[in-house]
C-alpha atoms as a PDB file:
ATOM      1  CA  UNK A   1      -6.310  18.748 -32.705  1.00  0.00           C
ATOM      2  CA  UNK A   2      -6.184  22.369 -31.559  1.00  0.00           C
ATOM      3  CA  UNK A   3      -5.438  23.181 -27.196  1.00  0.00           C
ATOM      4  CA  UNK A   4      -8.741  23.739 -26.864  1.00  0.00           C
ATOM      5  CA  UNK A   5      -9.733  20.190 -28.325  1.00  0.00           C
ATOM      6  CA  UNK A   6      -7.205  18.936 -26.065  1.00  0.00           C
ATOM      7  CA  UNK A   7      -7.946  20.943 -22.743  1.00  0.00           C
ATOM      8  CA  UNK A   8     -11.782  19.840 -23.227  1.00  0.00           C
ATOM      9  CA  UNK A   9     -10.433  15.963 -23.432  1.00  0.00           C
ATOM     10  CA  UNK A  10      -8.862  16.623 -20.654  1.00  0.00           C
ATOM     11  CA  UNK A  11     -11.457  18.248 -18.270  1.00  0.00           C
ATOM     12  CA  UNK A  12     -14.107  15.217 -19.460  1.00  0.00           C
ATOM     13  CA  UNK A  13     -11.556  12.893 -18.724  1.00  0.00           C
ATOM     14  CA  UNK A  14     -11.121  14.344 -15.163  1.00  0.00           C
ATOM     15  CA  UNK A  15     -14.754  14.693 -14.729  1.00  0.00           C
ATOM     16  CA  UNK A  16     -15.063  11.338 -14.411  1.00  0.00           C
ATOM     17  CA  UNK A  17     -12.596  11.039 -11.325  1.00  0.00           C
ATOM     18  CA  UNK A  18     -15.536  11.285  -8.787  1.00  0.00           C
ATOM     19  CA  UNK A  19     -15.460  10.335  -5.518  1.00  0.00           C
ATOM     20  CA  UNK A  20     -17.437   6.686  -5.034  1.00  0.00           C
ATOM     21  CA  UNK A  21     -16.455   6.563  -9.068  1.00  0.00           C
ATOM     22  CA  UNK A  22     -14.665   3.292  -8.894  1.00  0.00           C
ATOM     23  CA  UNK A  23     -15.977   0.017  -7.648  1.00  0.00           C
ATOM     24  CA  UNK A  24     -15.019  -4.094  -7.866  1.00  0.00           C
ATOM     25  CA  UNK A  25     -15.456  -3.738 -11.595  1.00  0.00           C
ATOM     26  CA  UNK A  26     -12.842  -0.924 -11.885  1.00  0.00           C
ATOM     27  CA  UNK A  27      -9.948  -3.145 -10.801  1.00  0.00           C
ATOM     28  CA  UNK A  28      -9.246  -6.059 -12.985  1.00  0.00           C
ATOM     29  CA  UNK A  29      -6.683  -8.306 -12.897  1.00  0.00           C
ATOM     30  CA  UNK A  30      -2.977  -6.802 -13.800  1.00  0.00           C
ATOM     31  CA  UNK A  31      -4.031  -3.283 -13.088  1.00  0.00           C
ATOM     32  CA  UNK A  32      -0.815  -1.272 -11.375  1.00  0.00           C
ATOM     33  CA  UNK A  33      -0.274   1.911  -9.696  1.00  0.00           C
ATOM     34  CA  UNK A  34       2.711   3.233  -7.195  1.00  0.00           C
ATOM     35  CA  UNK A  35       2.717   5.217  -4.290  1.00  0.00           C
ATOM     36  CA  UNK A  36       4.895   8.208  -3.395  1.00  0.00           C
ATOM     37  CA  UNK A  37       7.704   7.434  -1.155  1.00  0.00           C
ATOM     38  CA  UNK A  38       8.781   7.777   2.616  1.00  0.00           C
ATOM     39  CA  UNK A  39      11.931   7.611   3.965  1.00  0.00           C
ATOM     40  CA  UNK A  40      12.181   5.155   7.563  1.00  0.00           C
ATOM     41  CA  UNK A  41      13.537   7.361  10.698  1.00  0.00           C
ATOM     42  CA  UNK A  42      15.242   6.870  13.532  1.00  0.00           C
ATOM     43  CA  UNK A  43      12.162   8.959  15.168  1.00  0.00           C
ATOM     44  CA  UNK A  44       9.963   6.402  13.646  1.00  0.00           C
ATOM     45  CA  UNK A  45      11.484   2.933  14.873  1.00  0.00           C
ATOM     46  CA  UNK A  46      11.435   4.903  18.309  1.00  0.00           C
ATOM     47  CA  UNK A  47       8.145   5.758  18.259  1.00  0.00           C
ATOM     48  CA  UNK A  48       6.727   2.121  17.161  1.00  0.00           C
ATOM     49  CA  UNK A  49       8.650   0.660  19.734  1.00  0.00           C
ATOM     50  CA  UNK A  50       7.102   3.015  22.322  1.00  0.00           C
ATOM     51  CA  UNK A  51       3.536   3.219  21.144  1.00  0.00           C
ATOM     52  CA  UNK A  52       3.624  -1.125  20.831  1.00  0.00           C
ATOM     53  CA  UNK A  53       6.464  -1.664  23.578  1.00  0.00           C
ATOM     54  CA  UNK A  54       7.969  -4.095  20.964  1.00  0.00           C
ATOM     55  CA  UNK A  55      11.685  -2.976  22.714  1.00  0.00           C
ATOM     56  CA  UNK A  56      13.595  -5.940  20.598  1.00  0.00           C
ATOM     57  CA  UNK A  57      17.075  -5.133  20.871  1.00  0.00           C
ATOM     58  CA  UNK A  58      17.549  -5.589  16.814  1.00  0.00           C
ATOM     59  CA  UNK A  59      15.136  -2.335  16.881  1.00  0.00           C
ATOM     60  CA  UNK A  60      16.435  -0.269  19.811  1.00  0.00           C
ATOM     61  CA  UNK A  61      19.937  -1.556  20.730  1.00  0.00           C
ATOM     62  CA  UNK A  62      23.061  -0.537  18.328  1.00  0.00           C
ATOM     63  CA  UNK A  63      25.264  -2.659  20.142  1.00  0.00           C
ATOM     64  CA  UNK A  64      23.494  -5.586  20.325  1.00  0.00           C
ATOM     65  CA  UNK A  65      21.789  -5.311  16.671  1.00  0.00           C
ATOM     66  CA  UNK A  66      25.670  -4.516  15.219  1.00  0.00           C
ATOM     67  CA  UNK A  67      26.834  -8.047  16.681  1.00  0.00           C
ATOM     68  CA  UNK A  68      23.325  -9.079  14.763  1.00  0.00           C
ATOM     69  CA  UNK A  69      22.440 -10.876  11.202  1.00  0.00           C
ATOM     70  CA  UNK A  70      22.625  -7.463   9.873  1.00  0.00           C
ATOM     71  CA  UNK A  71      25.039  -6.033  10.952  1.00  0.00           C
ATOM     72  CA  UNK A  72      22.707  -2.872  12.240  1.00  0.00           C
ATOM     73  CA  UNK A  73      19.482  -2.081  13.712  1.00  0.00           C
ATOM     74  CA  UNK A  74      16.747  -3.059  11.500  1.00  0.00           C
ATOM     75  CA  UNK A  75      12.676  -1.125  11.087  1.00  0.00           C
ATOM     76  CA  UNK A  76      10.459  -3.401  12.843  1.00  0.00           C
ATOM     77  CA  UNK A  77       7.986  -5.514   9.997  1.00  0.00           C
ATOM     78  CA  UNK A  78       4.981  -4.329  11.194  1.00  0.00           C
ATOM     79  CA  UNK A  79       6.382  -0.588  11.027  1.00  0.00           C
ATOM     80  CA  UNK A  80       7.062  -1.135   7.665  1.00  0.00           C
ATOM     81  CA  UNK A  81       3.383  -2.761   6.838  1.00  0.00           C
ATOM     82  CA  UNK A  82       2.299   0.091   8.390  1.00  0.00           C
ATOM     83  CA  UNK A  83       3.483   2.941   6.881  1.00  0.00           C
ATOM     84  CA  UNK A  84       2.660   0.509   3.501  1.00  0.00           C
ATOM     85  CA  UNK A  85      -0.924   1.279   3.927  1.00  0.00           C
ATOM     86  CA  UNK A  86      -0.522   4.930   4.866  1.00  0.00           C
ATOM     87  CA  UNK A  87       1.411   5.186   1.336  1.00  0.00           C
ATOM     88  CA  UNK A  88      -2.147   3.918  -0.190  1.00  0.00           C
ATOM     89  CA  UNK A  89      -4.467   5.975   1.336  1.00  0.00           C
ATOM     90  CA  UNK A  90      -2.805   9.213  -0.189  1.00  0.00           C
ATOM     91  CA  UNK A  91      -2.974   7.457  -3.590  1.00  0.00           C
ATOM     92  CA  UNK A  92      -5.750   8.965  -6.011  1.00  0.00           C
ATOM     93  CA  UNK A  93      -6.619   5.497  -6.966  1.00  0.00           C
ATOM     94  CA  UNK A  94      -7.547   4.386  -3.169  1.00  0.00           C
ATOM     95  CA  UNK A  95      -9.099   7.791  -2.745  1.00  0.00           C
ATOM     96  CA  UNK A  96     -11.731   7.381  -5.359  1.00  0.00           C
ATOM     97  CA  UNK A  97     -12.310   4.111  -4.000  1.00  0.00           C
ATOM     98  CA  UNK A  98     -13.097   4.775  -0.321  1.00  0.00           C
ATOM     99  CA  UNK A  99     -16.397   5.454  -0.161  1.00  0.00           C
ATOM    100  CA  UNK A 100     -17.408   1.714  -2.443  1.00  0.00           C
ATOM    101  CA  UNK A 101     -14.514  -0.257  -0.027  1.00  0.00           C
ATOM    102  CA  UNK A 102     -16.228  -2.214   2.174  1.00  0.00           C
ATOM    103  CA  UNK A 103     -14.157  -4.208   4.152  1.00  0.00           C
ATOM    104  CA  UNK A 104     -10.607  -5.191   4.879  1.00  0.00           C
ATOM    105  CA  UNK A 105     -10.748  -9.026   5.002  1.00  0.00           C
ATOM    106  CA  UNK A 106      -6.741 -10.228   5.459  1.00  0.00           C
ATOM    107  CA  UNK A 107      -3.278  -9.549   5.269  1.00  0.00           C
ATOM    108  CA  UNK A 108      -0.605 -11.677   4.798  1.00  0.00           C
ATOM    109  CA  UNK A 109       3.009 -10.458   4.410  1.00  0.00           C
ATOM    110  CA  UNK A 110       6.533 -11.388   4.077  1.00  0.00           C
ATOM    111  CA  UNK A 111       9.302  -9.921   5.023  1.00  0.00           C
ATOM    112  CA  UNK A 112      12.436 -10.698   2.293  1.00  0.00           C
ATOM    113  CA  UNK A 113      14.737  -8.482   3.133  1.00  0.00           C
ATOM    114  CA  UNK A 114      15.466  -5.752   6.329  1.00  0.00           C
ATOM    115  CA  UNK A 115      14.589  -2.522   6.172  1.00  0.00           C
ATOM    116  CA  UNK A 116      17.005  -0.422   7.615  1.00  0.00           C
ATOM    117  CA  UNK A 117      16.739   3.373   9.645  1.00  0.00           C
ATOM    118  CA  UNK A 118      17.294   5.465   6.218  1.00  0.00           C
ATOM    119  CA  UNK A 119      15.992   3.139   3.960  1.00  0.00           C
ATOM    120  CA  UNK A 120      13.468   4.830   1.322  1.00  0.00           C
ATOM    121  CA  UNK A 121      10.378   3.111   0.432  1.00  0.00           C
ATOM    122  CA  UNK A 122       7.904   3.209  -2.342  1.00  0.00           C
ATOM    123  CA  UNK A 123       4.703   0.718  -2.856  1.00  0.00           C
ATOM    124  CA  UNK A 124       4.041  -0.650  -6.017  1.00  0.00           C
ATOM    125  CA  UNK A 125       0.395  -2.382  -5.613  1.00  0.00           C
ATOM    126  CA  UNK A 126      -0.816  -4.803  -8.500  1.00  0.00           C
ATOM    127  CA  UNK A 127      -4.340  -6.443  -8.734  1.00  0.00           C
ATOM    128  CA  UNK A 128      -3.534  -9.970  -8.564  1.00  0.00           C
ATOM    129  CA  UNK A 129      -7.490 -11.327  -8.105  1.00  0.00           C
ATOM    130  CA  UNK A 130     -10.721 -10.270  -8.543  1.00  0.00           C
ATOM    131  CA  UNK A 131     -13.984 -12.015  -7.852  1.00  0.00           C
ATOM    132  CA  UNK A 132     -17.118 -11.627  -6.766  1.00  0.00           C
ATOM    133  CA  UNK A 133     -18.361 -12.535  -3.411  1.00  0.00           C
ATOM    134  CA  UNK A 134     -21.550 -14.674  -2.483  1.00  0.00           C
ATOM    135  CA  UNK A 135     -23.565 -11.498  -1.965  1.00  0.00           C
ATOM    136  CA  UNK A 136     -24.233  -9.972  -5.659  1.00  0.00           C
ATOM    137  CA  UNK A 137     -23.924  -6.280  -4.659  1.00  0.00           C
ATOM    138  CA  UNK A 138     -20.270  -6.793  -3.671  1.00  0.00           C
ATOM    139  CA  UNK A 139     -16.727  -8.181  -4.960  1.00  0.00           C
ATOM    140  CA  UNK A 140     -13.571  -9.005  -3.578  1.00  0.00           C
ATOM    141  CA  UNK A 141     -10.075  -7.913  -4.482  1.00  0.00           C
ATOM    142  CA  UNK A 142      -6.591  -8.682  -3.987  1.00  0.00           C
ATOM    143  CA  UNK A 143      -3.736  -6.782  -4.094  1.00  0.00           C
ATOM    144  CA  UNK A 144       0.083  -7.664  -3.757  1.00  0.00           C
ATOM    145  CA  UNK A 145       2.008  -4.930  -2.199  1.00  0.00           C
ATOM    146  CA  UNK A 146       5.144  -4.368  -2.563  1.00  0.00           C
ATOM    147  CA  UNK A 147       7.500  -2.127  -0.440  1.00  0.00           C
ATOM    148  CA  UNK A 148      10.574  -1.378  -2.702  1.00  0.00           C
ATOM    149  CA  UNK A 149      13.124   0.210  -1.267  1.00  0.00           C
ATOM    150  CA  UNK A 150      15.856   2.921  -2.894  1.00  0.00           C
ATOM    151  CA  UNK A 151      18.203   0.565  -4.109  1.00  0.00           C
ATOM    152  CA  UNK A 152      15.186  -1.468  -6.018  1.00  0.00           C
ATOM    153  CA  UNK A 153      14.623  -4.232  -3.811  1.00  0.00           C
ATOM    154  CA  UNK A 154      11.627  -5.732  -2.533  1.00  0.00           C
ATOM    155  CA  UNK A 155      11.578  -5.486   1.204  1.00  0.00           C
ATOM    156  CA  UNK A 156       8.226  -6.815   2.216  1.00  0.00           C
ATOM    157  CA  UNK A 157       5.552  -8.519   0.053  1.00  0.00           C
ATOM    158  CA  UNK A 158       1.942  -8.237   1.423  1.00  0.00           C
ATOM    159  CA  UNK A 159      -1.252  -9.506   0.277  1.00  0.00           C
ATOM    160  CA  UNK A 160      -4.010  -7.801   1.060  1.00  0.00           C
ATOM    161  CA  UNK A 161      -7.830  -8.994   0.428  1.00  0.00           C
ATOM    162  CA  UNK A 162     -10.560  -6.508   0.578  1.00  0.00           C
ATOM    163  CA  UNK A 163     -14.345  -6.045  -0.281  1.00  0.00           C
ATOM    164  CA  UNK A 164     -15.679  -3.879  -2.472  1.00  0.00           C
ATOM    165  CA  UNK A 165     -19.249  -2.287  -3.555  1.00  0.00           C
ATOM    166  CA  UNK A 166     -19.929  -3.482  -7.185  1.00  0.00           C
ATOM    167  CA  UNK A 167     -21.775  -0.868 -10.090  1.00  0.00           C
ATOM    168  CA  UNK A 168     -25.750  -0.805  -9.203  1.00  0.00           C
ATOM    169  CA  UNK A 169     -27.501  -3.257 -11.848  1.00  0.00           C
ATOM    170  CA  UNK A 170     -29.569  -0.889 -14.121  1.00  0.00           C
END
């Protein structure tokens, strides 16, 4: 195969990465991607705690969080759920899905271990169901995130259902 052989692969291959290019039928079962990573501030638990007023002392209070399970002040869960779904967004796979999503129709999440001011977290997202709904133009989707943190351990396990447009019928 000569370059230009290859560059032309290449620029068909990316022609195809349209917006509104991926609907229901585009994520199957098993498929994978990751998102780039974000480190958890000091600024950050701050600010939740202000914005919310969630003021729990294993958030904002060393002394009290240091005599704590943990030993040290923890992220609050929903901070780290958060910032979970603004890791998605900037992915190119939820970008060329925006404009067929639909709706977001649950989370559920668990939180297995703490995340800690410093910690450095990356989502791995997985299909884990796809089906479609009663309305024929539409399907739904779950994913399982996960927020892994630097040291390879999942912090928080989410599952997140959401509607989708399906391909037109020709």
């Amino acid at each position: 195969m000569t370059q230009s052989n290859s560059i032309e692969k290449q620029v068909a291959a990316l022609s195809t990465l349209t917006p509104g290019g991926y609907f229901w039928e585009d994520l199957p079962v098993g498929f994978k991607y990751q998102t780039a990573s974000r480190t958890i501030t000091e600024a950050d638990v701050v600010a939740f705690a202000t914005l919310t007023g969630d003021l729990n002392r294993a958030h904002v209070d060393e002394e009290t969080a240091r005599k704590g399970p943990f030993g040290r002040r923890i992220a609050h869960g929903q901070l780290v759920v958060s910032y979970m779904s603004g890791l998605n967004t900037r992915t190119v796979v939820n970008q060329l899905l925006e404009p067929s999503m639909l709706a977001l129709l649950g989370t559920e999440c668990r939180f297995l271990k703490p995340t800690f001011i410093g910690d450095t977290i990356t989502v791995d997202i997985e299909v884990v169901e796809a089906r479609p709904s009663s309305k024929p133009d539409r399907g739904i989707v779950k994913f399982r995130r996960n927020a892994v943190s630097q040291r390879g351990e999942v912090l928080v396990e989410c599952m997140v259902s959401m509607m989708f447009k399906r391909k037109e019928m020709k």
